[in-house]
C-alpha atoms as a PDB file:
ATOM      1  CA  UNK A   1     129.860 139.022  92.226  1.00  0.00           C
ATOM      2  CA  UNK A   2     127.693 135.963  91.694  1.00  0.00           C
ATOM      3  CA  UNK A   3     124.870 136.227  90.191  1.00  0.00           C
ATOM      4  CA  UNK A   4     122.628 134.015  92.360  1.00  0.00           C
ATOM      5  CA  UNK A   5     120.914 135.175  95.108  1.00  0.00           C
ATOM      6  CA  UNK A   6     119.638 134.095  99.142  1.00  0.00           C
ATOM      7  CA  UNK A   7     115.991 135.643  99.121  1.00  0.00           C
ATOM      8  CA  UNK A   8     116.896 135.742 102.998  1.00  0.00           C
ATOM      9  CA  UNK A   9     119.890 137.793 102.773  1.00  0.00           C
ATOM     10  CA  UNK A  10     118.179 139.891  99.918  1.00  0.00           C
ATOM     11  CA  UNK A  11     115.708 140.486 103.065  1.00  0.00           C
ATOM     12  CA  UNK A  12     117.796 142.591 105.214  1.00  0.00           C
ATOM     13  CA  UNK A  13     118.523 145.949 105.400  1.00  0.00           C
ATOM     14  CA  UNK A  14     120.856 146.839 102.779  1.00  0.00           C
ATOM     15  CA  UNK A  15     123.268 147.931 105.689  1.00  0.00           C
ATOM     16  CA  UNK A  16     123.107 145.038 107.987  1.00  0.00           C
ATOM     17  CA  UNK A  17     122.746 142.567 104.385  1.00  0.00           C
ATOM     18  CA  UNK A  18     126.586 144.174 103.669  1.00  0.00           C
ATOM     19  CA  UNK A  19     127.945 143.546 107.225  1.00  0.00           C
ATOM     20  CA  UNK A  20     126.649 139.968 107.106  1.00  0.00           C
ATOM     21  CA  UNK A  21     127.739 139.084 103.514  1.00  0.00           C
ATOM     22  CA  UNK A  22     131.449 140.570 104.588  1.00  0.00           C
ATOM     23  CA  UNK A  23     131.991 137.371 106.977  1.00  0.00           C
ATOM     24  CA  UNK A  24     130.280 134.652 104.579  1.00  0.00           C
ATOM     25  CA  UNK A  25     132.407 133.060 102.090  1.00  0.00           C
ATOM     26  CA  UNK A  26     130.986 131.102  98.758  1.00  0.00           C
ATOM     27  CA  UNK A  27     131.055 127.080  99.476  1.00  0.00           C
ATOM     28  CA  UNK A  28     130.527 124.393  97.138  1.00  0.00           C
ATOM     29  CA  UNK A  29     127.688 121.817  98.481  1.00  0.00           C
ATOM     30  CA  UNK A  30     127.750 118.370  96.927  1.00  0.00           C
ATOM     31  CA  UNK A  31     124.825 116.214  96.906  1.00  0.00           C
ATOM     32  CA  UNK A  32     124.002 113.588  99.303  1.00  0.00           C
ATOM     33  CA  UNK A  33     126.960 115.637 101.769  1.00  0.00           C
ATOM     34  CA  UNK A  34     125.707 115.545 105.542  1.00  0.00           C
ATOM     35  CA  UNK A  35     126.520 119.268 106.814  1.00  0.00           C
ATOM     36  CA  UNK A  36     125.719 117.975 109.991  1.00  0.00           C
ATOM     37  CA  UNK A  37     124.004 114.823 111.199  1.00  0.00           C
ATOM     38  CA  UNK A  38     121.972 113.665 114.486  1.00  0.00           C
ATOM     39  CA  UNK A  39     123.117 115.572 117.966  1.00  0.00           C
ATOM     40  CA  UNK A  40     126.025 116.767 116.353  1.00  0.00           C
ATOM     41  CA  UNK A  41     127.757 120.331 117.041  1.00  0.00           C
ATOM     42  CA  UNK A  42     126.814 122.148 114.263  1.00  0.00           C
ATOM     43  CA  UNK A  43     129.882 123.997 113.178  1.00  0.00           C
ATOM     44  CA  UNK A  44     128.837 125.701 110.448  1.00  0.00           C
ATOM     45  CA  UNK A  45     125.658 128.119 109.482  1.00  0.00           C
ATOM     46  CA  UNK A  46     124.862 127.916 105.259  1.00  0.00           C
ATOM     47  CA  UNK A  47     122.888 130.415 103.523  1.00  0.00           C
ATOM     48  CA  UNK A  48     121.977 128.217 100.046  1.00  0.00           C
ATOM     49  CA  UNK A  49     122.515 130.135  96.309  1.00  0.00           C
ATOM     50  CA  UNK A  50     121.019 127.248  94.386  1.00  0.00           C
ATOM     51  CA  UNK A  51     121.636 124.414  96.627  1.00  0.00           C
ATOM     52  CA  UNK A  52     119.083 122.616  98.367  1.00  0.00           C
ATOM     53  CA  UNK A  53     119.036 121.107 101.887  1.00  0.00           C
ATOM     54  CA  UNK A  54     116.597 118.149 103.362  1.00  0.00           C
ATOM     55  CA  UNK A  55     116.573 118.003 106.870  1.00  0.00           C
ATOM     56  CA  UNK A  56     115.659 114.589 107.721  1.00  0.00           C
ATOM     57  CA  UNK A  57     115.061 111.812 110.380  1.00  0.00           C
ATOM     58  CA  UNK A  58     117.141 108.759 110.626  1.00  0.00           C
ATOM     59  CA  UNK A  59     115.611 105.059 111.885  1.00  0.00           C
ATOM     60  CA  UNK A  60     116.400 102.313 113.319  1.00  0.00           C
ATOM     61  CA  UNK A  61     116.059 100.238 109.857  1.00  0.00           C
ATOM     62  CA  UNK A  62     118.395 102.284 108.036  1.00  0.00           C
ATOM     63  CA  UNK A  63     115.250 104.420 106.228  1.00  0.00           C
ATOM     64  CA  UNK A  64     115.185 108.497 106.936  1.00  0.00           C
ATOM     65  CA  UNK A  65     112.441 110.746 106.545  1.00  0.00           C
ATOM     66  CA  UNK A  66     112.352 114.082 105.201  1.00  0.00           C
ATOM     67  CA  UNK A  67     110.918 116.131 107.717  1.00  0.00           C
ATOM     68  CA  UNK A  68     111.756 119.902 105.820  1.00  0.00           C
ATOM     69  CA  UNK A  69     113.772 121.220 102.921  1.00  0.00           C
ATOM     70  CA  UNK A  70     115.076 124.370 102.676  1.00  0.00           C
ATOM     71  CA  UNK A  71     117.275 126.467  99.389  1.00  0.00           C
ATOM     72  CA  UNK A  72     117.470 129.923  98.700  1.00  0.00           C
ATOM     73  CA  UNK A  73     115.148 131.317 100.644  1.00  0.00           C
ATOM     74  CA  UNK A  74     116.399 130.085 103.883  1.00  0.00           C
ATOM     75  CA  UNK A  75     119.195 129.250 105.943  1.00  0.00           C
ATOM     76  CA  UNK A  76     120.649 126.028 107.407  1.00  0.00           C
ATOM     77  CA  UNK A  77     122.547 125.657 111.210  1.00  0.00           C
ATOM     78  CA  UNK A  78     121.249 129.347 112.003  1.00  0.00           C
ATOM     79  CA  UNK A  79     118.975 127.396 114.671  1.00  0.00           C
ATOM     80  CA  UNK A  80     122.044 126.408 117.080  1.00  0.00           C
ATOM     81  CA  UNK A  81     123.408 130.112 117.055  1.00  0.00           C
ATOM     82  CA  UNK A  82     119.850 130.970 118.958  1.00  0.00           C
ATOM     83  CA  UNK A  83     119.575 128.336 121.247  1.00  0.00           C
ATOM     84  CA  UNK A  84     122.099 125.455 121.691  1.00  0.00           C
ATOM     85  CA  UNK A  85     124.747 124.226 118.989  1.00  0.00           C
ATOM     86  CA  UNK A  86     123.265 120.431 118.832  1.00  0.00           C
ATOM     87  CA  UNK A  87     121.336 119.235 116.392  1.00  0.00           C
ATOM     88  CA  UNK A  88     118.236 117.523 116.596  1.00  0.00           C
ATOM     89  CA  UNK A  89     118.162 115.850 112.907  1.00  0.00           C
ATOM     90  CA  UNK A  90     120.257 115.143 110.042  1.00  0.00           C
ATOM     91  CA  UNK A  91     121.379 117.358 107.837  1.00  0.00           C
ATOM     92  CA  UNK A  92     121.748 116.546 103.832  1.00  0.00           C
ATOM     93  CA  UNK A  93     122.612 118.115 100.375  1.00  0.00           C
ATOM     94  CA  UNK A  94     119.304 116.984  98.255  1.00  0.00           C
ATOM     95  CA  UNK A  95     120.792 118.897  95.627  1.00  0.00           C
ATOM     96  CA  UNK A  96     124.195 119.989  94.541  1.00  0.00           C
ATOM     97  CA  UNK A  97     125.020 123.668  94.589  1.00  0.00           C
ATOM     98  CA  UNK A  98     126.450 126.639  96.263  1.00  0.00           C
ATOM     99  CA  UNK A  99     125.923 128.563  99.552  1.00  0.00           C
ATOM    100  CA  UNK A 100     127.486 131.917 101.386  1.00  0.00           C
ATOM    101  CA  UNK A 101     128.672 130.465 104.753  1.00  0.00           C
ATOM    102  CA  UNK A 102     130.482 131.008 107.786  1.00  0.00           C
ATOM    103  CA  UNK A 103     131.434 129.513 111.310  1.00  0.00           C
ATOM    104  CA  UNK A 104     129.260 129.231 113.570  1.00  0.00           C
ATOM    105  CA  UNK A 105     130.857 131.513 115.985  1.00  0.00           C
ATOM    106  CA  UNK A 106     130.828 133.758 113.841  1.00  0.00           C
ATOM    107  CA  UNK A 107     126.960 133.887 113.204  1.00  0.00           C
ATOM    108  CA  UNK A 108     126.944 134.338 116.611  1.00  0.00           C
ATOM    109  CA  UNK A 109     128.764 137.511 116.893  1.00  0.00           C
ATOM    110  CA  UNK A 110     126.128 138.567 113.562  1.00  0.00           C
ATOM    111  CA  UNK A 111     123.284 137.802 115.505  1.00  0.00           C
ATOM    112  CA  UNK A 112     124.516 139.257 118.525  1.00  0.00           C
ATOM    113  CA  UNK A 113     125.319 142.470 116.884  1.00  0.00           C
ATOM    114  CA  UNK A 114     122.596 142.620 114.074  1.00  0.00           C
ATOM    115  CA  UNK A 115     119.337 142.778 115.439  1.00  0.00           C
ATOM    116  CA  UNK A 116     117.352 142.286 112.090  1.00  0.00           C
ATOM    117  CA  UNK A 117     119.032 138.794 111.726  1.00  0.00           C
ATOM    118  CA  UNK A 118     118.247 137.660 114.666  1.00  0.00           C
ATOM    119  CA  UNK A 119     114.483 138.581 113.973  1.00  0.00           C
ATOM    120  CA  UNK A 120     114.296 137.282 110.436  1.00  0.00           C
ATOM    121  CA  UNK A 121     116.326 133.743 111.506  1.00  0.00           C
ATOM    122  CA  UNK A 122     114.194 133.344 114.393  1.00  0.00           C
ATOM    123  CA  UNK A 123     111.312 133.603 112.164  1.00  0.00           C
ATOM    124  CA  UNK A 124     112.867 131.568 109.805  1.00  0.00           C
ATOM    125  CA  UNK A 125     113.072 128.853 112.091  1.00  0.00           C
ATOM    126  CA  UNK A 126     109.311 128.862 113.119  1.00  0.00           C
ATOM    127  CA  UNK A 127     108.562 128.540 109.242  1.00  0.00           C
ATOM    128  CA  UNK A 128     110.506 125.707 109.176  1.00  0.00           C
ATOM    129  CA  UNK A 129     109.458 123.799 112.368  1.00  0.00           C
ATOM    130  CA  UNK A 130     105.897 124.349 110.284  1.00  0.00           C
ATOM    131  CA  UNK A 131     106.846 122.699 107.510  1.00  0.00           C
ATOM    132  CA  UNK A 132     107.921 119.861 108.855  1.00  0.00           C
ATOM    133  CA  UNK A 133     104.708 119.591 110.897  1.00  0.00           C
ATOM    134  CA  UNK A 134     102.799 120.610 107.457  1.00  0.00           C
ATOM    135  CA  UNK A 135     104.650 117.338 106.212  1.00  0.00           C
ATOM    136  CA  UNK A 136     103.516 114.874 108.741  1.00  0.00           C
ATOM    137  CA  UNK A 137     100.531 115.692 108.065  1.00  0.00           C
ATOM    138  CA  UNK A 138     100.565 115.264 104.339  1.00  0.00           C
ATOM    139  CA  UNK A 139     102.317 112.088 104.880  1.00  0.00           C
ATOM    140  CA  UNK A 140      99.027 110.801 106.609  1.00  0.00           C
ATOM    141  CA  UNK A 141      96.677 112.819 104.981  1.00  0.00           C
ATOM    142  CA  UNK A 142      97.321 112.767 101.042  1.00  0.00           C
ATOM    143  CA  UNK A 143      97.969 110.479  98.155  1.00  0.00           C
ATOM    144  CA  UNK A 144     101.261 109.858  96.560  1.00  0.00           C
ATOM    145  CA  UNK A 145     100.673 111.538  93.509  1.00  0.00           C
ATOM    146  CA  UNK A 146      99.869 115.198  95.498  1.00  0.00           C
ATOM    147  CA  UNK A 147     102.764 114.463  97.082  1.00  0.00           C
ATOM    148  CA  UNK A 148     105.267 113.738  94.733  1.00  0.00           C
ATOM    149  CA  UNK A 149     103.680 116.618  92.908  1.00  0.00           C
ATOM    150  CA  UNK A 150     103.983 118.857  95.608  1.00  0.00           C
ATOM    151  CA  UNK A 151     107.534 117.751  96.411  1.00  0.00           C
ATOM    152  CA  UNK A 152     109.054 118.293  92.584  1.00  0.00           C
ATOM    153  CA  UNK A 153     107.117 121.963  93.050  1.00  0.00           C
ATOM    154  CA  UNK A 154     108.782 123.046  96.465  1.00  0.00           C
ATOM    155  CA  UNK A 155     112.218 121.471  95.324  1.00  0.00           C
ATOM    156  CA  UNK A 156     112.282 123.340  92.124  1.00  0.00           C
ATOM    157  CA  UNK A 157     111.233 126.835  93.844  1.00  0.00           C
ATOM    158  CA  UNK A 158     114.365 126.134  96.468  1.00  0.00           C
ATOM    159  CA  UNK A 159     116.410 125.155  93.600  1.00  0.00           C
ATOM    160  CA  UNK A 160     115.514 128.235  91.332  1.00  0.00           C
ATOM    161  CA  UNK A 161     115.101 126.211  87.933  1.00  0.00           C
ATOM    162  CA  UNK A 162     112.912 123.529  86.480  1.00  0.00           C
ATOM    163  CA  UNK A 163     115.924 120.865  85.878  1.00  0.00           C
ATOM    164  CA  UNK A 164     115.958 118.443  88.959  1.00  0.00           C
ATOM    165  CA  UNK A 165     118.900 115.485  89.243  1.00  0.00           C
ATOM    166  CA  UNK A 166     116.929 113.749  91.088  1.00  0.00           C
ATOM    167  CA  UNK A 167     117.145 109.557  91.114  1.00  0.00           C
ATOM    168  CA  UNK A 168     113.536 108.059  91.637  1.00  0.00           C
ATOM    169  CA  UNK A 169     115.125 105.901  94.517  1.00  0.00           C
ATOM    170  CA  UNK A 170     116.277 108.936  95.975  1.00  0.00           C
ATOM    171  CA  UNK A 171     112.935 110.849  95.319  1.00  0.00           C
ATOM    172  CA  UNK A 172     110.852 107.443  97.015  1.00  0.00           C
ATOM    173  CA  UNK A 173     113.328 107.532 100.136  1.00  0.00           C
ATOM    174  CA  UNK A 174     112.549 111.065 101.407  1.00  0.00           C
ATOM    175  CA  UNK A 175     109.295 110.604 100.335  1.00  0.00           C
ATOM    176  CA  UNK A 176     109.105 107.297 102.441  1.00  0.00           C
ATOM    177  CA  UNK A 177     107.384 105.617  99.511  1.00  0.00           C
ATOM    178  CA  UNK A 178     108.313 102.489  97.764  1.00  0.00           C
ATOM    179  CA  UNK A 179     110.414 102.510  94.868  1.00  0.00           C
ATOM    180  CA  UNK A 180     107.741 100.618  92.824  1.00  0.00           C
ATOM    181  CA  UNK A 181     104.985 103.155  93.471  1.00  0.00           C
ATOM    182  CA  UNK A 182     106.976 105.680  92.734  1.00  0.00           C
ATOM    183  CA  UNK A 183     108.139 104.527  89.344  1.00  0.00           C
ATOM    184  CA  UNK A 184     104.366 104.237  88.702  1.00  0.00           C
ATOM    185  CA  UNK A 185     103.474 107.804  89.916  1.00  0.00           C
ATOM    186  CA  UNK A 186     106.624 109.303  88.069  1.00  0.00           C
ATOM    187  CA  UNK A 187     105.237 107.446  84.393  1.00  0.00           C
ATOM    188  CA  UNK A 188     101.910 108.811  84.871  1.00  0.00           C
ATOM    189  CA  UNK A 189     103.093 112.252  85.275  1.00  0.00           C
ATOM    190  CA  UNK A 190     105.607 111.787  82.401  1.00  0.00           C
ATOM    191  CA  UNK A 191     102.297 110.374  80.785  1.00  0.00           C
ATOM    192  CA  UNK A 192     100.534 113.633  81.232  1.00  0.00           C
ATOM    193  CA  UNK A 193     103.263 115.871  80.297  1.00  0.00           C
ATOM    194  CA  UNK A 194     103.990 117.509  83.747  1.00  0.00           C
ATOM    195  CA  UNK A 195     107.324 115.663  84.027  1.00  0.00           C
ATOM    196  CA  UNK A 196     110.101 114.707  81.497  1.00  0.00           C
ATOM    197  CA  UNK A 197     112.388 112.027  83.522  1.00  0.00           C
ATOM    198  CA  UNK A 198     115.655 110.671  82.007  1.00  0.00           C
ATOM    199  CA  UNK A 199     118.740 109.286  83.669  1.00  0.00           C
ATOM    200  CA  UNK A 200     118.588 110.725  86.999  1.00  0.00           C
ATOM    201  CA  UNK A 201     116.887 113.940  85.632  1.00  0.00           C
ATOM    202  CA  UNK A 202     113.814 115.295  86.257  1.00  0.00           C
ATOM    203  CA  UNK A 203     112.698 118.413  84.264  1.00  0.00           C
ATOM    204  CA  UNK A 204     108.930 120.216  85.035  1.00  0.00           C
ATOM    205  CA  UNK A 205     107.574 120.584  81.803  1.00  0.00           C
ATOM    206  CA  UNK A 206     104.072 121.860  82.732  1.00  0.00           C
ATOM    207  CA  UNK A 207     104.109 123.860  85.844  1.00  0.00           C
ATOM    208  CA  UNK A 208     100.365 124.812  86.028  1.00  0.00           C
ATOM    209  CA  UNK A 209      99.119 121.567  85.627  1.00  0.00           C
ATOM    210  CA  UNK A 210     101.616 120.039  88.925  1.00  0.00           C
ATOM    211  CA  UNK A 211     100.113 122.729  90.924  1.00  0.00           C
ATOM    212  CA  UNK A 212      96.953 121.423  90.102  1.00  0.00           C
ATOM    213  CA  UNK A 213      98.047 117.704  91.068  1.00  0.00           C
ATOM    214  CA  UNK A 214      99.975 119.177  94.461  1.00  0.00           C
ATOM    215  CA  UNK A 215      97.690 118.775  97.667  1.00  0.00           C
ATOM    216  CA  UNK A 216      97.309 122.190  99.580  1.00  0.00           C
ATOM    217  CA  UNK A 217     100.511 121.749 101.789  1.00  0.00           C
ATOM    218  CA  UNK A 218     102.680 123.208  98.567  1.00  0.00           C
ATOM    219  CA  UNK A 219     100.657 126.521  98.653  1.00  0.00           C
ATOM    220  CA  UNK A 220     100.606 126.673 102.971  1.00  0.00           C
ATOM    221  CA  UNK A 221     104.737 126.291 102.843  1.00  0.00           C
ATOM    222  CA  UNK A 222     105.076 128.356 100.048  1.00  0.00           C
ATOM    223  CA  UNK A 223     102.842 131.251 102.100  1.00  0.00           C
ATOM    224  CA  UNK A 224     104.821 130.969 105.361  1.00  0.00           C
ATOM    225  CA  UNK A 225     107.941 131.472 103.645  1.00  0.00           C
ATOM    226  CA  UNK A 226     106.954 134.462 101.640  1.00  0.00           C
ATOM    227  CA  UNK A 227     105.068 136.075 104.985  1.00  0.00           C
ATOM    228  CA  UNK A 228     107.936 136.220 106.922  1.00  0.00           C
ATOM    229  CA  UNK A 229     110.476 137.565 103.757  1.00  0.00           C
ATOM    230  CA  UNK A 230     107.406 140.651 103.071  1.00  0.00           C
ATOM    231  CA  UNK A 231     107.494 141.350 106.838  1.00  0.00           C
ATOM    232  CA  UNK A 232     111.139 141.948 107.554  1.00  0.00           C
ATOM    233  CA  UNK A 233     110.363 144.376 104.854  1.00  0.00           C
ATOM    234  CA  UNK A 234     107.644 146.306 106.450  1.00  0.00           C
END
């Protein structure tokens, strides 16, 4: 039994949550893996432990832009079991971790069969077609700082710990900010005493005072997520 946990999964009915769990199997995600990329068949659906999966959009000029991110309180590839198996964005391992997983035909027959999964995915996926429009709008709305603030917040919920191993580079490209600016942004938190960063390693060191930095998207994401987890158990 491992100890860590899908808050998704947790949200079924303990009947249906045993059926389901009985055709996943434990995977190892490592980071900066595409599960599945640009209108490609998705083959696989991943429930994340402690992983953490950015869905993102590719340009032209070699750049990609996180649109959403989802861990353990959500599911990735569950979309193309509803309606259509092809993707419509790219798929990546932001952090390193583990997921319970199966086939995609085989979510099918799940969703087919378990009518409380099909409910809570297809509500899952509304949540997360809101965050990424809550996201283009913080990307034209809000400063850098609330951002990267916000960002380092939602990761480390998804993640389930305060440790991130996170590269600034990496950090400024799904944040489509420049590598400079965020070196600047990432010393003044450090500054402060929010952040501790150290060879590819980003640990939240005051929690409160981030929240207070975030902009309000962190809070609206964080609320859609836990409204549709309380109502499957209503």
């Amino acid at each position: 039994m491992h100890q860590k946990s899908n808050r998704l999964l947790d949200a079924l009915p303990e009947d249906t949550r045993r059926a389901v769990m009985s055709r996943l199997i434990y995977k190892e995600l490592t980071q900066h893996h595409v599960l599945f990329d640009v209108r490609d068949l998705v083959s696989e659906v991943h429930f994340p432990l402690d992983a953490v999966v950015s869905l993102v959009i590719p340009l032209a000029n070699g750049d990609a832009i996180q649109s959403a991110m989802t861990g353990r309180d959500g599911v990735i590839g569950a979309g193309a079991a509803l309606n259509g198996r092809v993707s419509l964005n790219r798929a990546i391992v932001q952090m390193n971790g583990h997921s319970l997983s199966c086939g995609i035909e085989d979510f099918k027959h799940i969703i087919n069969n378990y009518p409380p999964v099909r409910a809570l995915v297809g509500a899952h996926e509304q949540v997360l077609f809101a965050q990424a429009q809550q996201s283009a709008a913080c990307n034209i709305s809000h400063n850098l700082e609330s951002r990267v603030a916000r960002w380092l917040l939602h990761i480390a919920d998804l993640r389930g710990g305060d440790m991130l191993e996170l590269t600034q580079e990496h950090l400024a490209e799904m944040l489509g900010a420049r590598r400079t600016s965020l070196t600047v942004i990432a010393h003044t938190l450090q500054e402060a005493g929010m952040i501790k960063y150290r060879r590819g390693r980003i640990q939240l060191t005051d929690v409160p005072a981030l929240r207070q930095t975030a902009c309000e998207c962190y809070e609206a994401v964080k609320r859609n997520y836990d409204a549709i987890l309380q109502s499957s158990n209503e």
